[in-house]
N, C-alpha and C. Protein backbone atom coordinates (compact mmCIF):
# COMPACT_ATOMS: atom_id res chain seq x y z
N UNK A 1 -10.27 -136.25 -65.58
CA UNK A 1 -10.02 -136.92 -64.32
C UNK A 1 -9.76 -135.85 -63.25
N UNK A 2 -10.38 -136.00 -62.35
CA UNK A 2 -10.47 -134.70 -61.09
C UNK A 2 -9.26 -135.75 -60.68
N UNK A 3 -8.49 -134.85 -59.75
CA UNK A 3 -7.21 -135.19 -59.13
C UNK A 3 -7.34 -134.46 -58.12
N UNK A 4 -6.97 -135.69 -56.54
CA UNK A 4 -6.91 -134.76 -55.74
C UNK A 4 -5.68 -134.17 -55.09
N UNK A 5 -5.87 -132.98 -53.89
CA UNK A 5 -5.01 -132.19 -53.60
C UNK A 5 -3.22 -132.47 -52.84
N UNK A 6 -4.05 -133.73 -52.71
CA UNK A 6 -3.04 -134.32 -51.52
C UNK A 6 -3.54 -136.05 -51.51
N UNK A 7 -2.71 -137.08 -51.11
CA UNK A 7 -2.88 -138.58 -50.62
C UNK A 7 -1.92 -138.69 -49.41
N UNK A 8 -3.07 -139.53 -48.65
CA UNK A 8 -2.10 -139.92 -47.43
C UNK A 8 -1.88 -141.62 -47.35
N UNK A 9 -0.99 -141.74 -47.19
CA UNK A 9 -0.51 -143.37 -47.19
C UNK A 9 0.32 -143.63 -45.26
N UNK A 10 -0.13 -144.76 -45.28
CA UNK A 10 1.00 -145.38 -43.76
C UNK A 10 1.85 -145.81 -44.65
N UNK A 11 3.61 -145.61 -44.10
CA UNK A 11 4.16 -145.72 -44.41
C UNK A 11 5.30 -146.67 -43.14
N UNK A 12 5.85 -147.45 -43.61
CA UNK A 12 6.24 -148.69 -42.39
C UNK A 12 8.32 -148.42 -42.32
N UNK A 13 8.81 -147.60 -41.53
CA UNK A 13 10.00 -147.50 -41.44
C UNK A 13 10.70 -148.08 -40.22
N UNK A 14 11.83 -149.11 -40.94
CA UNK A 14 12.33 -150.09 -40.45
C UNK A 14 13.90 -149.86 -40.22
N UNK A 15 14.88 -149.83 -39.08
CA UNK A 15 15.95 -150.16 -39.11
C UNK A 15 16.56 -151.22 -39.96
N UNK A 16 17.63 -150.45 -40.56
CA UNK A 16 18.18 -151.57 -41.58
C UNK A 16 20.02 -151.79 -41.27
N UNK A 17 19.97 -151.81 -40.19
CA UNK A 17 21.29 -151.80 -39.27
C UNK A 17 22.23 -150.29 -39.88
N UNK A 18 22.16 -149.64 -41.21
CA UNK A 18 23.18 -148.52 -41.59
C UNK A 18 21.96 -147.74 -41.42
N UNK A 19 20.78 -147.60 -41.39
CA UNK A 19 19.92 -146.30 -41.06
C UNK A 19 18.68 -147.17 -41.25
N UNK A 20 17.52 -146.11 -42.48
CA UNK A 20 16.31 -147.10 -41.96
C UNK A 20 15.50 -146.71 -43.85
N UNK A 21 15.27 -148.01 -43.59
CA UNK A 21 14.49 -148.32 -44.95
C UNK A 21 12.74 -147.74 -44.48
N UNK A 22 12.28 -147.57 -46.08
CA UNK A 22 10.74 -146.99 -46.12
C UNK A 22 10.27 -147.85 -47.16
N UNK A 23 9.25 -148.27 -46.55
CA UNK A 23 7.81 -148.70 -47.76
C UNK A 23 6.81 -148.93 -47.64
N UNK A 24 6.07 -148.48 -48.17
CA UNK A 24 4.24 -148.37 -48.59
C UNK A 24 3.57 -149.40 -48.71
N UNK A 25 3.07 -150.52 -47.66
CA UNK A 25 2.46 -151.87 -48.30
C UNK A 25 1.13 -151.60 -49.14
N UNK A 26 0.67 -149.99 -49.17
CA UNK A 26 -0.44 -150.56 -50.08
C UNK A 26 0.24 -150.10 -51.64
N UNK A 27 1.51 -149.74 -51.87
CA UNK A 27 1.98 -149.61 -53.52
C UNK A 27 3.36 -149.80 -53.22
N UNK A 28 3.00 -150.74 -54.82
CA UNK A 28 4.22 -151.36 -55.41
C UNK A 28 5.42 -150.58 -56.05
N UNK A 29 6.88 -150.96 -55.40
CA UNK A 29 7.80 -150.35 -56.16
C UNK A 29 7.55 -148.98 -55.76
N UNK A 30 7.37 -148.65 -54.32
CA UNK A 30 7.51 -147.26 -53.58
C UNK A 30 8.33 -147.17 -52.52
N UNK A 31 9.22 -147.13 -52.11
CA UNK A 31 10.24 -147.06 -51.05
C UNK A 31 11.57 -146.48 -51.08
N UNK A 32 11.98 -146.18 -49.79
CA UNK A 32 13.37 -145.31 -49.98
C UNK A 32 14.17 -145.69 -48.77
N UNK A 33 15.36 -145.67 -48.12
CA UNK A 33 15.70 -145.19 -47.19
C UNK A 33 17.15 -144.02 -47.38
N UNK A 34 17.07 -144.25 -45.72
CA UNK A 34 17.73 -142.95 -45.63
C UNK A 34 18.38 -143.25 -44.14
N UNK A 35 19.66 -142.31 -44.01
CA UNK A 35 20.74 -142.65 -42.89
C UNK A 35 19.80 -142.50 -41.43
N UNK A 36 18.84 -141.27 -41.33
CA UNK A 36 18.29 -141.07 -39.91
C UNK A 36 16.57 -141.15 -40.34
N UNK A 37 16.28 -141.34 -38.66
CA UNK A 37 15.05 -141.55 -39.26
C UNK A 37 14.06 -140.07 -39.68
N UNK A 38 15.03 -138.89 -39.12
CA UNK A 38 14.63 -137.17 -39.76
C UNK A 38 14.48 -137.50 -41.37
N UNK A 39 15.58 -137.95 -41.61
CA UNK A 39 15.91 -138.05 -43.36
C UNK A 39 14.97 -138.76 -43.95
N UNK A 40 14.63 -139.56 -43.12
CA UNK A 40 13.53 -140.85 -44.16
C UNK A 40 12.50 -140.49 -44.03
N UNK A 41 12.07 -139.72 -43.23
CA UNK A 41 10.42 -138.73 -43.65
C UNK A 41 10.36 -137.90 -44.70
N UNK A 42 11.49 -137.25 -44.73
CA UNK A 42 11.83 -136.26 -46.00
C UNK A 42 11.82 -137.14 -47.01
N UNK A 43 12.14 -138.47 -47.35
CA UNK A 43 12.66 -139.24 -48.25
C UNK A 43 11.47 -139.83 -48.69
N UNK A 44 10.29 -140.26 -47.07
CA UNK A 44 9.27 -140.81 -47.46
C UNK A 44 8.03 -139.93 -47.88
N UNK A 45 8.44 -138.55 -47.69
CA UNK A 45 7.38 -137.80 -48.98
C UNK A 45 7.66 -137.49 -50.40
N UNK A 46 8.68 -137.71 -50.52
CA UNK A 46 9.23 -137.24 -51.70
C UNK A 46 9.18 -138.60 -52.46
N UNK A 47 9.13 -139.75 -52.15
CA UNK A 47 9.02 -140.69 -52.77
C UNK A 47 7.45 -140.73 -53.39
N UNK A 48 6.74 -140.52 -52.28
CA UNK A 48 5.76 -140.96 -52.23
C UNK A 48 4.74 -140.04 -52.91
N UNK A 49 5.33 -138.58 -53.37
CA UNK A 49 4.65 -137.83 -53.89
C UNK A 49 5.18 -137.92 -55.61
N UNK A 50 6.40 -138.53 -56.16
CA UNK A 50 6.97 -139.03 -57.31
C UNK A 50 6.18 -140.42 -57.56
N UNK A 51 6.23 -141.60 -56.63
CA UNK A 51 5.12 -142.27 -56.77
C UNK A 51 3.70 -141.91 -57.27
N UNK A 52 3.27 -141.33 -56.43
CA UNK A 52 1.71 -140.86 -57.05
C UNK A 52 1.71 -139.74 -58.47
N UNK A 53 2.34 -139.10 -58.37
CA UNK A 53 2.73 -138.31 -60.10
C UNK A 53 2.62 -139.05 -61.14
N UNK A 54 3.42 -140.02 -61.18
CA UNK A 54 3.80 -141.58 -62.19
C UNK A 54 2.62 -142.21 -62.37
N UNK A 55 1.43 -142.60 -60.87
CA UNK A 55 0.21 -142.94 -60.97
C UNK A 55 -0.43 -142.73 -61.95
N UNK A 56 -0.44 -141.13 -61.49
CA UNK A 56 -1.44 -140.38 -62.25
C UNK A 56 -1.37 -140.17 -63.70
N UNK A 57 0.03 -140.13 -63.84
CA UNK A 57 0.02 -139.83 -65.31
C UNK A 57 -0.22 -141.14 -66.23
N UNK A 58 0.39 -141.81 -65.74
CA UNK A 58 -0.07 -143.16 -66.57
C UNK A 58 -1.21 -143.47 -66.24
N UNK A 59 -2.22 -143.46 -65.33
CA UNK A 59 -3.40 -143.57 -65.36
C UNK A 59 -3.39 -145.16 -64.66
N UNK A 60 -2.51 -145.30 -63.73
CA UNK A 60 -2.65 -146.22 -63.05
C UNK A 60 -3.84 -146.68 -61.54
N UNK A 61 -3.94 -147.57 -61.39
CA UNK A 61 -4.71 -147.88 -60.02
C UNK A 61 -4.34 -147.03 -59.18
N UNK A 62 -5.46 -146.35 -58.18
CA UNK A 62 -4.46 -145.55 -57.28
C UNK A 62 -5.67 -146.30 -56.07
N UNK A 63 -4.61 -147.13 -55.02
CA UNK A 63 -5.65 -147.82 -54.05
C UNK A 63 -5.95 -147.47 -53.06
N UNK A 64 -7.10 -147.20 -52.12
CA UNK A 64 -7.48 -146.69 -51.05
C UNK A 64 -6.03 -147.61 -50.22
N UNK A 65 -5.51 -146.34 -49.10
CA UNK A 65 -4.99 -146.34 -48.06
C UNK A 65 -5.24 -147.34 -47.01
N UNK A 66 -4.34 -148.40 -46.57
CA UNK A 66 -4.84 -149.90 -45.22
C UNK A 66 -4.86 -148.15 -44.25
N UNK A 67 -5.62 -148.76 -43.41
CA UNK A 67 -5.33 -147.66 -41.90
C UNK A 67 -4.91 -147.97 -41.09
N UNK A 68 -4.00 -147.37 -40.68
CA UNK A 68 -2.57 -147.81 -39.99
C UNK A 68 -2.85 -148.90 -38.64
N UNK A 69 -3.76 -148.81 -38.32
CA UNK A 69 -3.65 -150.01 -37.09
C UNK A 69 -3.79 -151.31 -37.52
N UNK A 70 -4.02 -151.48 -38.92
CA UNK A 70 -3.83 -152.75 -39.85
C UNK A 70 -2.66 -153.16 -40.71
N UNK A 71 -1.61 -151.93 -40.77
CA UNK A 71 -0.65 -152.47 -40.99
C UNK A 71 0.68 -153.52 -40.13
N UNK A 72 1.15 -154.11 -40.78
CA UNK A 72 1.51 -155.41 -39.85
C UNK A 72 3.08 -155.13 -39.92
N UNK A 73 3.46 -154.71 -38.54
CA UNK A 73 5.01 -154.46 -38.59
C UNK A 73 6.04 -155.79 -37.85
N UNK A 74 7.14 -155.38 -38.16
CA UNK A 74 8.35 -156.45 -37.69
C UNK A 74 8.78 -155.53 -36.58
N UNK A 75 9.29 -156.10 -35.52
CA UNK A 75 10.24 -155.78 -34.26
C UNK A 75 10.65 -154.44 -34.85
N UNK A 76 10.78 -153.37 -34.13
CA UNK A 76 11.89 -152.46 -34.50
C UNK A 76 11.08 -151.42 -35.16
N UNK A 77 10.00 -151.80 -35.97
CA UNK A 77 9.62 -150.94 -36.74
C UNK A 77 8.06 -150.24 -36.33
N UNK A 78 8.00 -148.92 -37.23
CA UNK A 78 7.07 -148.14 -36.91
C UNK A 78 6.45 -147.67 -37.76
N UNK A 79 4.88 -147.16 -37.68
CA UNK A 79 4.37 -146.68 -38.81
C UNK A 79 3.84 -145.52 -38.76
N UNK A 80 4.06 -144.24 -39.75
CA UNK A 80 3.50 -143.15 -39.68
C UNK A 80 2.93 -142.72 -40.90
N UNK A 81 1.96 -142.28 -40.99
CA UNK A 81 1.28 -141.71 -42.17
C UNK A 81 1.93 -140.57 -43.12
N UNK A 82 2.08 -140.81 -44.68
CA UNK A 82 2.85 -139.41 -44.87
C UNK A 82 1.82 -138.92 -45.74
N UNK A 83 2.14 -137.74 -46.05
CA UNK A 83 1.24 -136.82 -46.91
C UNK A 83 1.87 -136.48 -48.04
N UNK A 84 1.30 -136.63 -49.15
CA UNK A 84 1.89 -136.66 -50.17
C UNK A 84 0.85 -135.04 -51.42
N UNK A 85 1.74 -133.66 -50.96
CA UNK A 85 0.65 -132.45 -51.46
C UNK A 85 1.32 -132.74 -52.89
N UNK A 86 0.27 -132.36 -54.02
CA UNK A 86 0.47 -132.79 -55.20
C UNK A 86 0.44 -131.23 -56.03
N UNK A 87 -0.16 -130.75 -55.49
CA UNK A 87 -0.21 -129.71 -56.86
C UNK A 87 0.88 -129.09 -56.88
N UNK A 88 1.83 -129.09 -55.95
CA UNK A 88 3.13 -127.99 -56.46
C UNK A 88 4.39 -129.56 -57.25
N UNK A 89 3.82 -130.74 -56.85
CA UNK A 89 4.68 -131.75 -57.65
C UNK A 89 4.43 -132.06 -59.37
N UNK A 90 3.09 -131.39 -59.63
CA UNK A 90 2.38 -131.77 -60.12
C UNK A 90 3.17 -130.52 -61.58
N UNK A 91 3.19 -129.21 -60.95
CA UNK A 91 3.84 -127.92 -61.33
C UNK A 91 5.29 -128.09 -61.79
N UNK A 92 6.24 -128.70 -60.52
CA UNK A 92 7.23 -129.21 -60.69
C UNK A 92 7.44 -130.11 -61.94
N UNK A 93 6.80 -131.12 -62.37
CA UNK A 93 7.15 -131.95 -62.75
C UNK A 93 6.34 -131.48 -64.94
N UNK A 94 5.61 -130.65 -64.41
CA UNK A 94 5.09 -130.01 -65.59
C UNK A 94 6.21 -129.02 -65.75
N UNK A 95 7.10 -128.58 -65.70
CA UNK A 95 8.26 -127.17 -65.86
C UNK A 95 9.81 -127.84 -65.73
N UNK A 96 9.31 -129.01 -65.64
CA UNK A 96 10.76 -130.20 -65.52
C UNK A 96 11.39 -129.84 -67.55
N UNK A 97 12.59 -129.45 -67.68
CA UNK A 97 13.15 -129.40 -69.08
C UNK A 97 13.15 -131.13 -69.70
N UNK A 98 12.69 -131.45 -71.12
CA UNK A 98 13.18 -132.85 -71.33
C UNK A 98 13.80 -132.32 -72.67
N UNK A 99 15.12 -132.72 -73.31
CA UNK A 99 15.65 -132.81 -74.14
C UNK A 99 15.44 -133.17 -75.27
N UNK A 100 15.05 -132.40 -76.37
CA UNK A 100 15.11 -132.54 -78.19
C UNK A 100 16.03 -132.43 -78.69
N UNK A 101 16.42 -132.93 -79.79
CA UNK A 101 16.78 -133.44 -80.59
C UNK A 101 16.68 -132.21 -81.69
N UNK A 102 17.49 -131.13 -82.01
CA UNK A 102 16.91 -130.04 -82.82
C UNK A 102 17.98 -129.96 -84.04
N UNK A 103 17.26 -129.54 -85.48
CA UNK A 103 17.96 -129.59 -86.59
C UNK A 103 18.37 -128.25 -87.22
N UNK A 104 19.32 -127.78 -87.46
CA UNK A 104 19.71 -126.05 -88.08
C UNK A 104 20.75 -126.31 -89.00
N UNK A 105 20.26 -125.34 -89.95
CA UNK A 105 21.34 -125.24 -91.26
C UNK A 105 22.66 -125.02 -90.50
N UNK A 106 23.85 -125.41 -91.14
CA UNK A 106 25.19 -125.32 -90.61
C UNK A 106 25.60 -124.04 -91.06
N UNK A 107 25.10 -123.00 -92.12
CA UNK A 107 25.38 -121.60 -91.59
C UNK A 107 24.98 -121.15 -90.56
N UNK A 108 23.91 -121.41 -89.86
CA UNK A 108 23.04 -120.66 -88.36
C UNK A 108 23.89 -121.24 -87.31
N UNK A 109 24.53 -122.64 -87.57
CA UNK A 109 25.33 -123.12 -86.00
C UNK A 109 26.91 -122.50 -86.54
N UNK A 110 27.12 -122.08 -87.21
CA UNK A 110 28.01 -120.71 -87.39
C UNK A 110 28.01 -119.68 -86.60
N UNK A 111 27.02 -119.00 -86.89
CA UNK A 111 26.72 -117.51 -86.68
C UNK A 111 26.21 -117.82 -85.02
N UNK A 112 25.75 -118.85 -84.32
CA UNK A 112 25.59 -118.87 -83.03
C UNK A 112 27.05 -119.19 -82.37
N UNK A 113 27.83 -120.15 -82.88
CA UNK A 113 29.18 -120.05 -82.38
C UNK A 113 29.56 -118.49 -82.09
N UNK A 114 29.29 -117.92 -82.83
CA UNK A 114 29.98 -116.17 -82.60
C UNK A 114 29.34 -115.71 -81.41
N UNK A 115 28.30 -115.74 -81.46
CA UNK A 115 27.10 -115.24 -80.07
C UNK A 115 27.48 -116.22 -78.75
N UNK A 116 27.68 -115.70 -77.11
CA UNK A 116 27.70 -116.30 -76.42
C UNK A 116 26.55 -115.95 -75.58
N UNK A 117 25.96 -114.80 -76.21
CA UNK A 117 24.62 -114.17 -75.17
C UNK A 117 23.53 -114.76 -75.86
N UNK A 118 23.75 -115.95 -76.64
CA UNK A 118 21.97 -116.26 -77.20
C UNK A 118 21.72 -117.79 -76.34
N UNK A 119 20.33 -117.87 -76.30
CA UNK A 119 20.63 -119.44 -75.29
C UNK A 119 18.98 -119.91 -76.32
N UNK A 120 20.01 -120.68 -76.57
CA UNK A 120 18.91 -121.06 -77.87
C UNK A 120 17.69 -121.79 -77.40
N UNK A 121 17.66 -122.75 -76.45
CA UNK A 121 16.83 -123.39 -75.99
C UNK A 121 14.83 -122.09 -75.69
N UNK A 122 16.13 -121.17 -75.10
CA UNK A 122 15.20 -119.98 -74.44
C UNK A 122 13.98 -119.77 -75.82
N UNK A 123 14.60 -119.29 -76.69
CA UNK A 123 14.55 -118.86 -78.54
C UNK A 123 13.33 -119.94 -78.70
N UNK A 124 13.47 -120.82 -78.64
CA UNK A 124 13.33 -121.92 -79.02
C UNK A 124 11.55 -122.04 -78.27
N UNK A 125 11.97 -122.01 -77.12
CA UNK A 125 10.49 -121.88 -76.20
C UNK A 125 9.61 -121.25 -76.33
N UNK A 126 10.06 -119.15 -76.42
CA UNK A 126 9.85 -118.22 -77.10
C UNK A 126 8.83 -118.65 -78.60
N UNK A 127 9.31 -119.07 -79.53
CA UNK A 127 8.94 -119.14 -80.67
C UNK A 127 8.29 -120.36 -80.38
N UNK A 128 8.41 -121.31 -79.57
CA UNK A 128 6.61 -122.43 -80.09
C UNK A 128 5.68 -121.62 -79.53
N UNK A 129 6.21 -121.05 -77.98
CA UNK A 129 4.58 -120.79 -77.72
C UNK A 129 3.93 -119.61 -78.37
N UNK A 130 4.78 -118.73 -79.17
CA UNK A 130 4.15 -117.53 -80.23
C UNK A 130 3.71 -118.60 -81.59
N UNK A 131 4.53 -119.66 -81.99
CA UNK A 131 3.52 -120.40 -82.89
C UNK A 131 2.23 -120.99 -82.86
N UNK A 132 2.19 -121.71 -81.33
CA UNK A 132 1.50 -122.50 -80.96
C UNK A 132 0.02 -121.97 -80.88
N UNK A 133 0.30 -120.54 -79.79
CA UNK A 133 -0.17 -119.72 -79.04
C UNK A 133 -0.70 -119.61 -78.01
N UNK A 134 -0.07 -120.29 -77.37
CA UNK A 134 -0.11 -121.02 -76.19
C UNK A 134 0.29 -120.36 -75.07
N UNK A 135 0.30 -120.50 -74.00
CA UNK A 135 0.81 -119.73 -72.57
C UNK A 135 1.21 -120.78 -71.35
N UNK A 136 2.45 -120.50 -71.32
CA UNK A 136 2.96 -121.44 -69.58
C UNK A 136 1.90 -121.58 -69.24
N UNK A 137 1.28 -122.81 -68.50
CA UNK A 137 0.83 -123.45 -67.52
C UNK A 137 0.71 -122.55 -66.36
N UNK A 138 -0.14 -122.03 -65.27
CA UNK A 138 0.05 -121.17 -63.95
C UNK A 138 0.08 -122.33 -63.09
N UNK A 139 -1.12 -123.33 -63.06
CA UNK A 139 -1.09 -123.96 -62.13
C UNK A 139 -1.68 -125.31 -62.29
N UNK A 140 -1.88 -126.19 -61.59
CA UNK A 140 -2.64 -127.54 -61.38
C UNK A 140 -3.47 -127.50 -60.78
């Protein structure tokens, strides 16, 4: 699946009397707000670039963009397009740590109690990818 570099979505931000709500009418279960409306741009890329990650990985619908003079606003509210750059989320979210579940003889969680300079996890990384033989990821 070619993936591209970047998606742009209108995004519809609304006063919500304590600051201002964000959401995407063309995807579901994408929105944020935030106290100012500085904050909710920041809020509405970052959503919106965790949104499309989730897309992608599950291999969900990803739907062409309404264009913004077709989106349909309420009093108060405004719409601006956000940009959502993927390959450094994409990096991010590939170098994200997730937690195992790891098993060691109870002499070895001994002998690491004594050690405060070993960080096992590190060890641990070290030795799949020399098993595996594998190499970090550079890029997306």
């Amino acid at each position: 699946m070619n993936r591209p570099n970047y998606y742009k979505y209108p995004a519809v931000f609304s006063p919500d009397g304590d600051g201002w709500t964000v959401r995407f009418p063309d995807l579901d279960n994408c929105f944020t707000s935030a106290d100012t409306v500085e904050e909710a741009i920041v809020e509405a890329q970052a959503v919106l670039q965790d949104c499309m990650y989730f897309r992608e990985e599950q291999k969900d619908e990803i739907p062409e963009p309404t264009p913004m003079e077709n989106v349909a606003l309420e009093e108060g509210s405004f719409v601006q397009v956000v940009v959502a750059v993927m390959p450094p989320v994409r990096r991010a979210w590939s170098r994200k740590a997730v937690k195992k579940t790891l098993t060691i003889p109870a002499w070895m969680e001994e002998e690491l109690r004594k050690r405060e300079d070993v960080n096992v996890s590190l060890i641990l990384q070290e030795a799949l990818k020399k098993e595996l033989k594998i190499k970090e990821p550079v890029s997306f």
